[in-house]
N, C-alpha and C. Protein backbone atom coordinates (compact mmCIF):
# COMPACT_ATOMS: atom_id res chain seq x y z
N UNK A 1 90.48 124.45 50.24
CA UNK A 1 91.84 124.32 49.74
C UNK A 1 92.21 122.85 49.66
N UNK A 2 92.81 122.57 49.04
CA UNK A 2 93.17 121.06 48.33
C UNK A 2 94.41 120.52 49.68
N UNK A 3 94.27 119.56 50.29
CA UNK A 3 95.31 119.25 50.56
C UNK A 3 96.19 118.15 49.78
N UNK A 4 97.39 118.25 50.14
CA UNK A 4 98.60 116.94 49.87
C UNK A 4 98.74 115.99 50.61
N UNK A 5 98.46 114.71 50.50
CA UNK A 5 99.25 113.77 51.06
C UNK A 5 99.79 112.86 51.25
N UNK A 6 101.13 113.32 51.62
CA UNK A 6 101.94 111.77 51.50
C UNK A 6 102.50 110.74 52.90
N UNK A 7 102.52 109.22 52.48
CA UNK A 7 102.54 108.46 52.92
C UNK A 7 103.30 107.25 52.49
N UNK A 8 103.90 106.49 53.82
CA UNK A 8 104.51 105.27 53.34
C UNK A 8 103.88 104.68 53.08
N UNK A 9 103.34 103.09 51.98
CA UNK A 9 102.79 102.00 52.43
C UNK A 9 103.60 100.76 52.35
N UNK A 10 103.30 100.03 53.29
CA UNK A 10 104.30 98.65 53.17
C UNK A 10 103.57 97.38 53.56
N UNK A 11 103.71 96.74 52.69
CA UNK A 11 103.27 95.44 52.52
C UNK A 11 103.14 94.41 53.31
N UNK A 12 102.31 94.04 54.19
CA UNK A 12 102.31 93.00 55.01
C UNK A 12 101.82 91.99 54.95
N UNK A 13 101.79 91.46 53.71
CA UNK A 13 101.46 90.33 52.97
C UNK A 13 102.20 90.48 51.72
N UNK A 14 102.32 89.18 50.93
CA UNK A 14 103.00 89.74 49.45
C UNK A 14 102.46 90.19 48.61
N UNK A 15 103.00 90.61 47.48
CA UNK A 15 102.37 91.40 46.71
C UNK A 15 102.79 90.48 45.32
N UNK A 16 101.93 90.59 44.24
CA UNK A 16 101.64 89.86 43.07
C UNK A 16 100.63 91.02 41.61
N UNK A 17 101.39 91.16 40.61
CA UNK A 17 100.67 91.47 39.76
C UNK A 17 100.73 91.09 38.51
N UNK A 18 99.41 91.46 37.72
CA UNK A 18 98.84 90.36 36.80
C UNK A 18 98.56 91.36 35.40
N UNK A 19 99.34 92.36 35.23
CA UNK A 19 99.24 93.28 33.57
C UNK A 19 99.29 92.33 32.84
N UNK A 20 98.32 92.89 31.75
CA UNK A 20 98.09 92.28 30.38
C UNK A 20 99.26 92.69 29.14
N UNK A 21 99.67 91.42 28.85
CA UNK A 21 100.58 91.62 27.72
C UNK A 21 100.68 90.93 26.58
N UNK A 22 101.43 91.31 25.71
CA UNK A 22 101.08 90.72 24.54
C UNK A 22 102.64 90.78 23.55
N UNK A 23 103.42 89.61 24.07
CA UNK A 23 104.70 89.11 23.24
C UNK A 23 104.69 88.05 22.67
N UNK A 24 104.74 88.25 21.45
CA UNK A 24 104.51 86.85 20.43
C UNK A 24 105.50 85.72 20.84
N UNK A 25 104.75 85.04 20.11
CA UNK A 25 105.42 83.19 20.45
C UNK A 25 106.94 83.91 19.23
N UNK A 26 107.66 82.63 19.75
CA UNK A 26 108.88 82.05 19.16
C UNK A 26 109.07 81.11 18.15
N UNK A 27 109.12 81.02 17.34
CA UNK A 27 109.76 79.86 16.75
C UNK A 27 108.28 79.91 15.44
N UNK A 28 108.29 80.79 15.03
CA UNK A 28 106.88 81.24 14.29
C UNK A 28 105.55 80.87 15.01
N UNK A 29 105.57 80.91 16.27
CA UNK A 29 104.23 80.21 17.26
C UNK A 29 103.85 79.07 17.48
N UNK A 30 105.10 78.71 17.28
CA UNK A 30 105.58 77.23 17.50
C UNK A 30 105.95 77.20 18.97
N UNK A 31 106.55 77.93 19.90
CA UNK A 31 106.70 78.24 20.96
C UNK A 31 105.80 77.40 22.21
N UNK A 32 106.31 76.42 23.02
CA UNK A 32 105.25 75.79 23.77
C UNK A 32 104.63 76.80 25.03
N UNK A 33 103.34 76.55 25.25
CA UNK A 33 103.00 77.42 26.32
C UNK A 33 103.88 77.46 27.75
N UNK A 34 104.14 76.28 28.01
CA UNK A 34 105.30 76.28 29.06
C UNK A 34 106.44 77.27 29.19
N UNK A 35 106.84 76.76 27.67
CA UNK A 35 107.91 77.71 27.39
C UNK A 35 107.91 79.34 27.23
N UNK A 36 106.85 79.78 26.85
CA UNK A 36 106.24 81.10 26.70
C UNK A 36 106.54 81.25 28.15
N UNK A 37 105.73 81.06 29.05
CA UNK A 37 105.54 81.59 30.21
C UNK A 37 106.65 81.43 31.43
N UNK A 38 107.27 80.55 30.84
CA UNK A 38 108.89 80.63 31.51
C UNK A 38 109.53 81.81 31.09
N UNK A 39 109.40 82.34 29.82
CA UNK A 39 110.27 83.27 29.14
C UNK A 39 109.19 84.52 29.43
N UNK A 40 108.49 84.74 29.62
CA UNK A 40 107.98 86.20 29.63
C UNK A 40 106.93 86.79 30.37
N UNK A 41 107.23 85.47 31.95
CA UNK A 41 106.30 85.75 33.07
C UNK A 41 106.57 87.23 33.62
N UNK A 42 108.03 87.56 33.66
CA UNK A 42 107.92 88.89 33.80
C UNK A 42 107.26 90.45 33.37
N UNK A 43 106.68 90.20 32.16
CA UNK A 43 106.14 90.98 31.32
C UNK A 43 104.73 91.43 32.46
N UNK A 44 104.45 90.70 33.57
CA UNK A 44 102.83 91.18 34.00
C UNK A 44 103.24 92.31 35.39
N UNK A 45 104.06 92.40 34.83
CA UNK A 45 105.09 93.47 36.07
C UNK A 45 105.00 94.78 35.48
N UNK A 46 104.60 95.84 36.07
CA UNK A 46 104.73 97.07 35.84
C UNK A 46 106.07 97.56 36.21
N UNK A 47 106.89 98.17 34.94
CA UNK A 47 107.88 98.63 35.50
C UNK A 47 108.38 99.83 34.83
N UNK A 48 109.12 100.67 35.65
CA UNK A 48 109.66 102.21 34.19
C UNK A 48 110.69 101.76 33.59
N UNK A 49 111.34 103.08 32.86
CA UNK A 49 112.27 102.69 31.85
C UNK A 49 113.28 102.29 32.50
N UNK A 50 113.82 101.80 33.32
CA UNK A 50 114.73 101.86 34.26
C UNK A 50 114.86 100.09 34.80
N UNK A 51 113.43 99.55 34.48
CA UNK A 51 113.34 98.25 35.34
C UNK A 51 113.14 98.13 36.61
N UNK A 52 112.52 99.60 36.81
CA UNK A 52 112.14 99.06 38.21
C UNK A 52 110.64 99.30 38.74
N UNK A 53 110.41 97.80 39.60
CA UNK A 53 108.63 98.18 39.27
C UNK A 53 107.73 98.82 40.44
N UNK A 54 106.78 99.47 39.98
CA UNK A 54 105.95 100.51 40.73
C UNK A 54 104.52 99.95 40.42
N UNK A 55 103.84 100.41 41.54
CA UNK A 55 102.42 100.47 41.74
C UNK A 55 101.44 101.23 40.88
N UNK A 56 100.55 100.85 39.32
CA UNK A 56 100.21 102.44 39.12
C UNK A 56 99.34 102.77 40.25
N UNK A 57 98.76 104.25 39.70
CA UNK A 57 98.64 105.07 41.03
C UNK A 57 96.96 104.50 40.80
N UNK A 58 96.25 104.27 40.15
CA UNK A 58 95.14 104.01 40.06
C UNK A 58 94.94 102.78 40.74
N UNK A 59 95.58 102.03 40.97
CA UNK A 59 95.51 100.75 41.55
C UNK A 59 95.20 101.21 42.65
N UNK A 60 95.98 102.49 43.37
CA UNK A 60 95.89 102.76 45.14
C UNK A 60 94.37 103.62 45.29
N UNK A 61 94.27 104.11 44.02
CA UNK A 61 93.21 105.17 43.69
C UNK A 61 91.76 104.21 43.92
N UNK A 62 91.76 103.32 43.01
CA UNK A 62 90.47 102.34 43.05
C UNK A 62 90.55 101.57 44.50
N UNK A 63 91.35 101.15 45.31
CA UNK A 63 91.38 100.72 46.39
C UNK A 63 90.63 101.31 47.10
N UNK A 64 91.02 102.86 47.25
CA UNK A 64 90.67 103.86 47.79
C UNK A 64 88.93 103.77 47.57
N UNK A 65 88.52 103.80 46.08
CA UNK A 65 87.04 103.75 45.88
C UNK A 65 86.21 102.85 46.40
N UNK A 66 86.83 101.91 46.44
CA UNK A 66 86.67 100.60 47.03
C UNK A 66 86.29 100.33 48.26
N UNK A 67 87.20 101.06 49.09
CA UNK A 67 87.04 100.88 50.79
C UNK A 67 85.95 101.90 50.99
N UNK A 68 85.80 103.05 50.10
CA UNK A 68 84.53 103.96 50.72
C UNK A 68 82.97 103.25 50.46
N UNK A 69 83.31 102.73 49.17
CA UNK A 69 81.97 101.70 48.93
C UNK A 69 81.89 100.59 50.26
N UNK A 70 82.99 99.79 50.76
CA UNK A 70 82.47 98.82 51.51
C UNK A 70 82.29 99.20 52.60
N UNK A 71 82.90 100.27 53.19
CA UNK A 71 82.79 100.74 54.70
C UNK A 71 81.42 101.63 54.47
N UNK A 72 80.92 102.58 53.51
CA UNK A 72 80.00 103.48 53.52
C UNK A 72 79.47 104.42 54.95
N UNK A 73 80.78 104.95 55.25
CA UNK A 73 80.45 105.58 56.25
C UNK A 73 79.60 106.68 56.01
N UNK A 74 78.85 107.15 57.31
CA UNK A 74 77.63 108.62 56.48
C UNK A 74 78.50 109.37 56.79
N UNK A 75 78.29 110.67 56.38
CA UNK A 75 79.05 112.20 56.63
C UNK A 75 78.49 112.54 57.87
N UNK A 76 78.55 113.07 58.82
CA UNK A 76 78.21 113.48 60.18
C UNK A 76 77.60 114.64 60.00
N UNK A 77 76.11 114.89 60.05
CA UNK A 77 75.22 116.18 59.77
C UNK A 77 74.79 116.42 57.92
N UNK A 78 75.27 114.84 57.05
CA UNK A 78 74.77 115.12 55.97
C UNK A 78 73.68 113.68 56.04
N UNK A 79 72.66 113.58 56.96
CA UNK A 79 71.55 112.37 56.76
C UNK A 79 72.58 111.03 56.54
N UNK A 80 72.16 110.56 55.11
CA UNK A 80 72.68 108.95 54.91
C UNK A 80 73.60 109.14 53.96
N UNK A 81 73.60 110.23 53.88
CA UNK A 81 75.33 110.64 52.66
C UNK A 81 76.75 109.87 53.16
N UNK A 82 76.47 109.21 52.37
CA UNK A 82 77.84 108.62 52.96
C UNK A 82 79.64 109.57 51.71
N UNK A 83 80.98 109.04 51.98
CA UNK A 83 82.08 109.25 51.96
C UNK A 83 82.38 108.73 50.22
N UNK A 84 81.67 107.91 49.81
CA UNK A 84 82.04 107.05 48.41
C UNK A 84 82.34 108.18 47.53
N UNK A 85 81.07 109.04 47.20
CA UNK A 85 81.35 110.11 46.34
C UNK A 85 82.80 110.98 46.32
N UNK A 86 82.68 111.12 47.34
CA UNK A 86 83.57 112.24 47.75
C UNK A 86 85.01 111.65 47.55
N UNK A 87 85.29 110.27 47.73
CA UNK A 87 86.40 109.79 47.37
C UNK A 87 86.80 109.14 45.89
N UNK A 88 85.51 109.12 45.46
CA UNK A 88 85.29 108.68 43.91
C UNK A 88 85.70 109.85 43.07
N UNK A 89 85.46 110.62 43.11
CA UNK A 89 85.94 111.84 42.73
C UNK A 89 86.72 113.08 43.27
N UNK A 90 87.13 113.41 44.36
CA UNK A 90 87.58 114.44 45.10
C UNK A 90 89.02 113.69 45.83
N UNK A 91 89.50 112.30 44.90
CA UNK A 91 90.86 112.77 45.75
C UNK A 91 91.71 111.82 44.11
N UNK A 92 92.53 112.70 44.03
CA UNK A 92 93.47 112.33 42.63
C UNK A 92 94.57 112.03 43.35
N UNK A 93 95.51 110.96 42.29
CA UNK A 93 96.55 110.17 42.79
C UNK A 93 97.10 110.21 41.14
N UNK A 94 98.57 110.87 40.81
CA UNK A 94 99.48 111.06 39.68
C UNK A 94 100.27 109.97 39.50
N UNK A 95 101.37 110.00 40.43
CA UNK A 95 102.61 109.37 40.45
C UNK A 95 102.47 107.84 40.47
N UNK A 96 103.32 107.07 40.08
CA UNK A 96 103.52 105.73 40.63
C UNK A 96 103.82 105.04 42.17
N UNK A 97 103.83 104.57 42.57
CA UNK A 97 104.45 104.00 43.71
C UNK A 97 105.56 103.33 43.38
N UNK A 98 106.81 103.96 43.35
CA UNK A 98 108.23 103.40 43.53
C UNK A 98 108.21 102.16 44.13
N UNK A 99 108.68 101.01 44.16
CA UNK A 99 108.73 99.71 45.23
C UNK A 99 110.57 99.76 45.35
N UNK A 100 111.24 100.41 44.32
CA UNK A 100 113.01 100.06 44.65
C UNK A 100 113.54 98.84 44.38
N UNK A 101 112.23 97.81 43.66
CA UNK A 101 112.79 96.36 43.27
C UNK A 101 112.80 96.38 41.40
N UNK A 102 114.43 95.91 41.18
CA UNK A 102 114.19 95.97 39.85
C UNK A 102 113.18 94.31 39.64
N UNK A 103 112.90 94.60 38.27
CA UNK A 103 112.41 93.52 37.66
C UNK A 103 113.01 92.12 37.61
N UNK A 104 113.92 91.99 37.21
CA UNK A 104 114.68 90.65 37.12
C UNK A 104 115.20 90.31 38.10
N UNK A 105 114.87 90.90 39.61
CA UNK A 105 115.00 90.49 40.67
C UNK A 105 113.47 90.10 41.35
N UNK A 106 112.76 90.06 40.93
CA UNK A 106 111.04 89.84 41.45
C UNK A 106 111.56 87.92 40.95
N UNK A 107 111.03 86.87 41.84
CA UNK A 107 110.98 85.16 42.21
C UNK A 107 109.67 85.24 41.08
N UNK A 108 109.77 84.13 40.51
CA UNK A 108 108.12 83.80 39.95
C UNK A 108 107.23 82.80 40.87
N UNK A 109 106.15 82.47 41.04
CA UNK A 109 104.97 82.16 41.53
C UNK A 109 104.00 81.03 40.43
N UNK A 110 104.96 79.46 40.18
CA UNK A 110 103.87 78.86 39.18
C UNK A 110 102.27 78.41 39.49
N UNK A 111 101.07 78.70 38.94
CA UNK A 111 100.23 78.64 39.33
C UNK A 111 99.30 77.63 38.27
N UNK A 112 98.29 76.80 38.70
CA UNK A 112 97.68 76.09 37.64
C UNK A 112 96.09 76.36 38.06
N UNK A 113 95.64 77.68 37.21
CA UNK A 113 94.75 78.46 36.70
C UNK A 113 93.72 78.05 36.19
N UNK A 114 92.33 78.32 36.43
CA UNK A 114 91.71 78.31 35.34
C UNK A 114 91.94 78.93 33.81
N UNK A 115 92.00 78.32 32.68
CA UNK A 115 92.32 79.38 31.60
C UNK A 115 91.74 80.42 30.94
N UNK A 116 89.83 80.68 31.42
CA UNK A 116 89.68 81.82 31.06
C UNK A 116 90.38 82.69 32.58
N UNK A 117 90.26 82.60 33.22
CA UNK A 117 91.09 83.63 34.33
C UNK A 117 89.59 83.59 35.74
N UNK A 118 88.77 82.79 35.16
CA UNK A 118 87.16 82.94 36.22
C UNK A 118 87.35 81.87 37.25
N UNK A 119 87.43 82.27 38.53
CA UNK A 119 87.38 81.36 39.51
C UNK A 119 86.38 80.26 39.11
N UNK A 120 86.70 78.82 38.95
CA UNK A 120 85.53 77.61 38.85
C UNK A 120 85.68 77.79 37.91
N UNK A 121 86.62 78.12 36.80
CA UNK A 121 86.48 77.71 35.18
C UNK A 121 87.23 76.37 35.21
N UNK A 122 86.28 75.99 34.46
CA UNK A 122 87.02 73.71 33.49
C UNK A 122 87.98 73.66 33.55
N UNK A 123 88.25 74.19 32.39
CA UNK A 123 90.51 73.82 31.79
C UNK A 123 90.71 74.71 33.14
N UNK A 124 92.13 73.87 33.12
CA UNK A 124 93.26 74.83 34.05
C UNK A 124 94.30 74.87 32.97
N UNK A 125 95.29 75.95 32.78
CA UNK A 125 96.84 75.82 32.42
C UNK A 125 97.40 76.53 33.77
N UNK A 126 98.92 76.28 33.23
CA UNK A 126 100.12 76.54 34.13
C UNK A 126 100.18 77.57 33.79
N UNK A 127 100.54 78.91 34.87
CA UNK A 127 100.81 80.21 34.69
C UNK A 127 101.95 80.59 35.50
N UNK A 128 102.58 81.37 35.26
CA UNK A 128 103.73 81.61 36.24
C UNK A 128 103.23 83.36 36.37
N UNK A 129 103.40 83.87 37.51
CA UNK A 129 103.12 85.00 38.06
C UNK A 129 104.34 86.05 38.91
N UNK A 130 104.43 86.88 38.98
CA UNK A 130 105.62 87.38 39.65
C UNK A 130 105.28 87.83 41.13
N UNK A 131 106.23 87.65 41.90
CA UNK A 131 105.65 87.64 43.72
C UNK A 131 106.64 88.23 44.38
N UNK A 132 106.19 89.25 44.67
CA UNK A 132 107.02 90.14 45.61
C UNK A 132 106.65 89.89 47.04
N UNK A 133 107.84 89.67 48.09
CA UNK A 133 107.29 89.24 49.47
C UNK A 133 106.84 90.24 50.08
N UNK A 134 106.50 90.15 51.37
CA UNK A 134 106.33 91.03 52.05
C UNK A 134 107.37 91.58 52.43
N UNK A 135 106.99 92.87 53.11
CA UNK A 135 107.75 94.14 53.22
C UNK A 135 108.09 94.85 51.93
N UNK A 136 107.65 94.88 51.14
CA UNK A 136 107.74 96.05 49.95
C UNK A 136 107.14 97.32 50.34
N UNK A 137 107.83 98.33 49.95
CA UNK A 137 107.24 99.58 50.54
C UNK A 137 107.65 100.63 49.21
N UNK A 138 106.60 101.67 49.36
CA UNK A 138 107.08 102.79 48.45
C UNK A 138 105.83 104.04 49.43
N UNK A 139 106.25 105.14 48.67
CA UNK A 139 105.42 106.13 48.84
C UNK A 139 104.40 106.38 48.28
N UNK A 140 103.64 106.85 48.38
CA UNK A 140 102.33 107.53 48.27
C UNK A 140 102.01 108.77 47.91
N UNK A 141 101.83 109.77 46.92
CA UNK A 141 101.44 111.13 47.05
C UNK A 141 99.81 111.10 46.51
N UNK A 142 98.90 111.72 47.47
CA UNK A 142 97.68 111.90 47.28
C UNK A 142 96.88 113.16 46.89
N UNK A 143 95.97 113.66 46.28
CA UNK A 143 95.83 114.82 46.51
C UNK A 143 94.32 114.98 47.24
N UNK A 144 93.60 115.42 48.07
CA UNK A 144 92.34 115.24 48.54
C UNK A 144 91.62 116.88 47.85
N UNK A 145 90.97 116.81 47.15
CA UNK A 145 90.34 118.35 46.61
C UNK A 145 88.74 118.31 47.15
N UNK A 146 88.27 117.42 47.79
CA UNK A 146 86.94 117.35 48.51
C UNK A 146 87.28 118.13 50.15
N UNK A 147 86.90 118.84 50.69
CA UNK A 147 87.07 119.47 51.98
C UNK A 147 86.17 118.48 52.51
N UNK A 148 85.40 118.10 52.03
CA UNK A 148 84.23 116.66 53.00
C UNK A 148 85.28 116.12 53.77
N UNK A 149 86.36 115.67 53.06
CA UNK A 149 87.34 114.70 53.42
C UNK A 149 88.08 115.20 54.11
N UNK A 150 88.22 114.69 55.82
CA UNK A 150 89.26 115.47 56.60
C UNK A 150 90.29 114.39 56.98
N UNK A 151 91.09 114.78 57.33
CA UNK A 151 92.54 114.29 57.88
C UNK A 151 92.15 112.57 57.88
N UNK A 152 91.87 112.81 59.10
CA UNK A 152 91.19 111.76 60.11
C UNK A 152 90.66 110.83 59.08
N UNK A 153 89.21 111.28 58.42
CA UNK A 153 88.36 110.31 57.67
C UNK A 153 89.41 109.81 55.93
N UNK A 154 90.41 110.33 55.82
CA UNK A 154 90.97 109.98 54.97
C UNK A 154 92.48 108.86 55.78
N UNK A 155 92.78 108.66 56.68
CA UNK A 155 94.13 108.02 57.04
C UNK A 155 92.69 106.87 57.98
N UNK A 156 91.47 106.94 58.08
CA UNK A 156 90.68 105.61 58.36
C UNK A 156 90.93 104.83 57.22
N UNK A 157 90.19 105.74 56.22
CA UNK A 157 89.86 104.77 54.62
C UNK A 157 91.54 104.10 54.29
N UNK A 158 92.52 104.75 54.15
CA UNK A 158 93.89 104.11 54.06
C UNK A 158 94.29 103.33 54.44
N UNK A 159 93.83 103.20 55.72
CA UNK A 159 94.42 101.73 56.82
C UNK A 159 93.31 100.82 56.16
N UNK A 160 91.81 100.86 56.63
CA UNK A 160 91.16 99.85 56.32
C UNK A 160 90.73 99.55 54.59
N UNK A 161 91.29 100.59 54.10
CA UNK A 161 92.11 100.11 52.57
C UNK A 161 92.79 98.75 52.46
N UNK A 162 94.09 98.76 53.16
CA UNK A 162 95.18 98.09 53.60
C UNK A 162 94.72 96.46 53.93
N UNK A 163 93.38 97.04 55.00
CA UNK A 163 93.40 95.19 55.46
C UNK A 163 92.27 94.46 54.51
N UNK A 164 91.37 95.36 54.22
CA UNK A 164 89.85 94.72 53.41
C UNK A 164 89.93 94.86 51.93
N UNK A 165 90.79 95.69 51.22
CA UNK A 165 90.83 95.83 49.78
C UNK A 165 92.27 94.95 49.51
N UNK A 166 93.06 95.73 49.85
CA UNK A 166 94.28 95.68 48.73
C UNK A 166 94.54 95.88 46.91
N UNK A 167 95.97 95.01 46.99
CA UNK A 167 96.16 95.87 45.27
C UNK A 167 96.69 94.75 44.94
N UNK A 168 96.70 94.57 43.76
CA UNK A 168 97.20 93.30 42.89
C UNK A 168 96.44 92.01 42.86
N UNK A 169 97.28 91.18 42.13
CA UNK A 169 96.59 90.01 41.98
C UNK A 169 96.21 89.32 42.97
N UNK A 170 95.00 88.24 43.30
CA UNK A 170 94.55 87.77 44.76
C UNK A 170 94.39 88.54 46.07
N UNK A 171 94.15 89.53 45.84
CA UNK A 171 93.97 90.32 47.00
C UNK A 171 92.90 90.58 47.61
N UNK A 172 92.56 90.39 48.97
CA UNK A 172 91.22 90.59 49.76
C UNK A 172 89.87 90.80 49.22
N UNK A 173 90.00 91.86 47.91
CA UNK A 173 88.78 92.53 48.01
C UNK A 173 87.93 91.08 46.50
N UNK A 174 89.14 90.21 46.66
CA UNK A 174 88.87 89.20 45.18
C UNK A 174 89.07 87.84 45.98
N UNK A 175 88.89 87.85 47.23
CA UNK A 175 89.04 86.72 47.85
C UNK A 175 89.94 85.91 48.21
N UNK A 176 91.33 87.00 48.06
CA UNK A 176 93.19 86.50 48.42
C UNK A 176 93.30 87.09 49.66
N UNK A 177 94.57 86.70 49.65
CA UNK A 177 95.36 87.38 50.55
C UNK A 177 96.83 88.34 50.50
N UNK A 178 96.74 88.48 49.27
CA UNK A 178 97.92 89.32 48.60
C UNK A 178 98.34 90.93 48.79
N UNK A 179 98.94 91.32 48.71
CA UNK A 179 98.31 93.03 48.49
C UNK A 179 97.89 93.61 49.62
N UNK A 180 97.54 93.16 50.84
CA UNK A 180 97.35 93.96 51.99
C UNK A 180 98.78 94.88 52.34
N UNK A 181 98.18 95.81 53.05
CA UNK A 181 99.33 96.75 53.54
C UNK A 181 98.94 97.59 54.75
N UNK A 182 99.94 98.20 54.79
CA UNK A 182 99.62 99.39 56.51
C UNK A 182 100.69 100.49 56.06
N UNK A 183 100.05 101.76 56.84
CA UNK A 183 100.41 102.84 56.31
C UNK A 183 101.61 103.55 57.62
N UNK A 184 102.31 103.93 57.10
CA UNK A 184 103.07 104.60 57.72
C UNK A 184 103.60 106.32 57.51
N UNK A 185 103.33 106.98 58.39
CA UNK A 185 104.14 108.78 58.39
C UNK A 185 102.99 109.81 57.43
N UNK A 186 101.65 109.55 58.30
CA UNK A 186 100.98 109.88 56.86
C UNK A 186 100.66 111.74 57.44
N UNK A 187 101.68 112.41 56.24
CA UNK A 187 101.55 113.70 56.35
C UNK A 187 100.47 114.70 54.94
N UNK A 188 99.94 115.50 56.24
CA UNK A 188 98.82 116.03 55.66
C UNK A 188 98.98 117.47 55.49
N UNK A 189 99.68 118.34 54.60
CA UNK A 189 99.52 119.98 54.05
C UNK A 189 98.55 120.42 52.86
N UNK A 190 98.49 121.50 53.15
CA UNK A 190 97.79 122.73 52.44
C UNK A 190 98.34 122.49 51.09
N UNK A 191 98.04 122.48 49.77
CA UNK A 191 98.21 122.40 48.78
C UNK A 191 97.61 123.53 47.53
N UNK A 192 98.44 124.04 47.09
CA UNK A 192 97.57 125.08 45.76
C UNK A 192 98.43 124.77 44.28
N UNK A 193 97.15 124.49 43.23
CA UNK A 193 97.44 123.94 42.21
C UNK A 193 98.35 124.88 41.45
């Protein structure tokens, strides 16, 4: 049987993200890059119709894939089978993560970048980035449809999600420090589709 589960997560480091967008220059593309990115640093912000921005859920989802690859714990009585599979596929994540911060309230973050985006690239330009501090929090709804996956071995992978992966831009698993988190109230029921 599939379980549900939901959970707080909250941010104990800041959080930063980096969506791809695409709003034309001003002034027939005459528009200076400075000026671009003063005007539409907000655009790398995920947000609903509403303006207010959320986590997609795949972000928490690949985290998730993430920590089973680096931890590779074995299954207990399956040899060297380890947990990756089973979380690679056997646990779905729908919803967004609410954060409760509108958009035009997120500080920007100017940064001077390499310009293809590759750590150790030549050129640098100026980028401005959006930075949410710490303590941002939203919920979590998970679904686990692998029975491999019990309680326990799923609220491990979550926490050490939290300190060795993270989500967003610069974050742990990319050699930052951004995006870490810790989990809080993590409830686990019976679920039928």
């Amino acid at each position: 049987m599939a379980k549900k589960v939901t959970t707080t997560i909250i941010g104990i480091s800041p959080y930063s993200q980096s969506k791809h967008y695409d709003v034309p220059k001003l002034d027939h593309g005459k528009e200076s890059a400075k000026d671009y990115e003063s005007r539409t640093w907000r655009e790398r912000l995920h947000v609903d119709e509403t303006g207010e921005v959320f986590i997609p859920p795949m972000a928490l989802k690949n985290c998730l894939s993430d920590i089973a690859r680096y931890l590779s714990i074995q299954i207990p009585g399956k040899g060297k089978a380890t947990y990756t599979k089973h979380f690679e596929a056997g646990v779905a994540m729908y919803d967004p993560i609410m954060l409760g911060i509108k958009k035009d309230e997120v500080k920007p973050e100017w940064l001077f970048v390499p310009s293809d985006g590759k750590r150790g690239g030549g050129k640098r330009v100026e980028k401005c980035f959006p930075l949410i501090p710490k303590g941002w929090s939203g919920d979590l709804v998970a679904y686990v449809l692998d029975e491999t996956i019990t309680q326990a071995v799923f609220a491990q992978h979550m926490t050490e999600a939290g300190q060795f992966i993270g989500i967003g831009r610069f974050r742990p698993r990319n050699n930052g420090f951004y995006g870490r988190f810790k989990i809080e109230n993590l409830k686990w029921e019976e679920y039928k589709y």
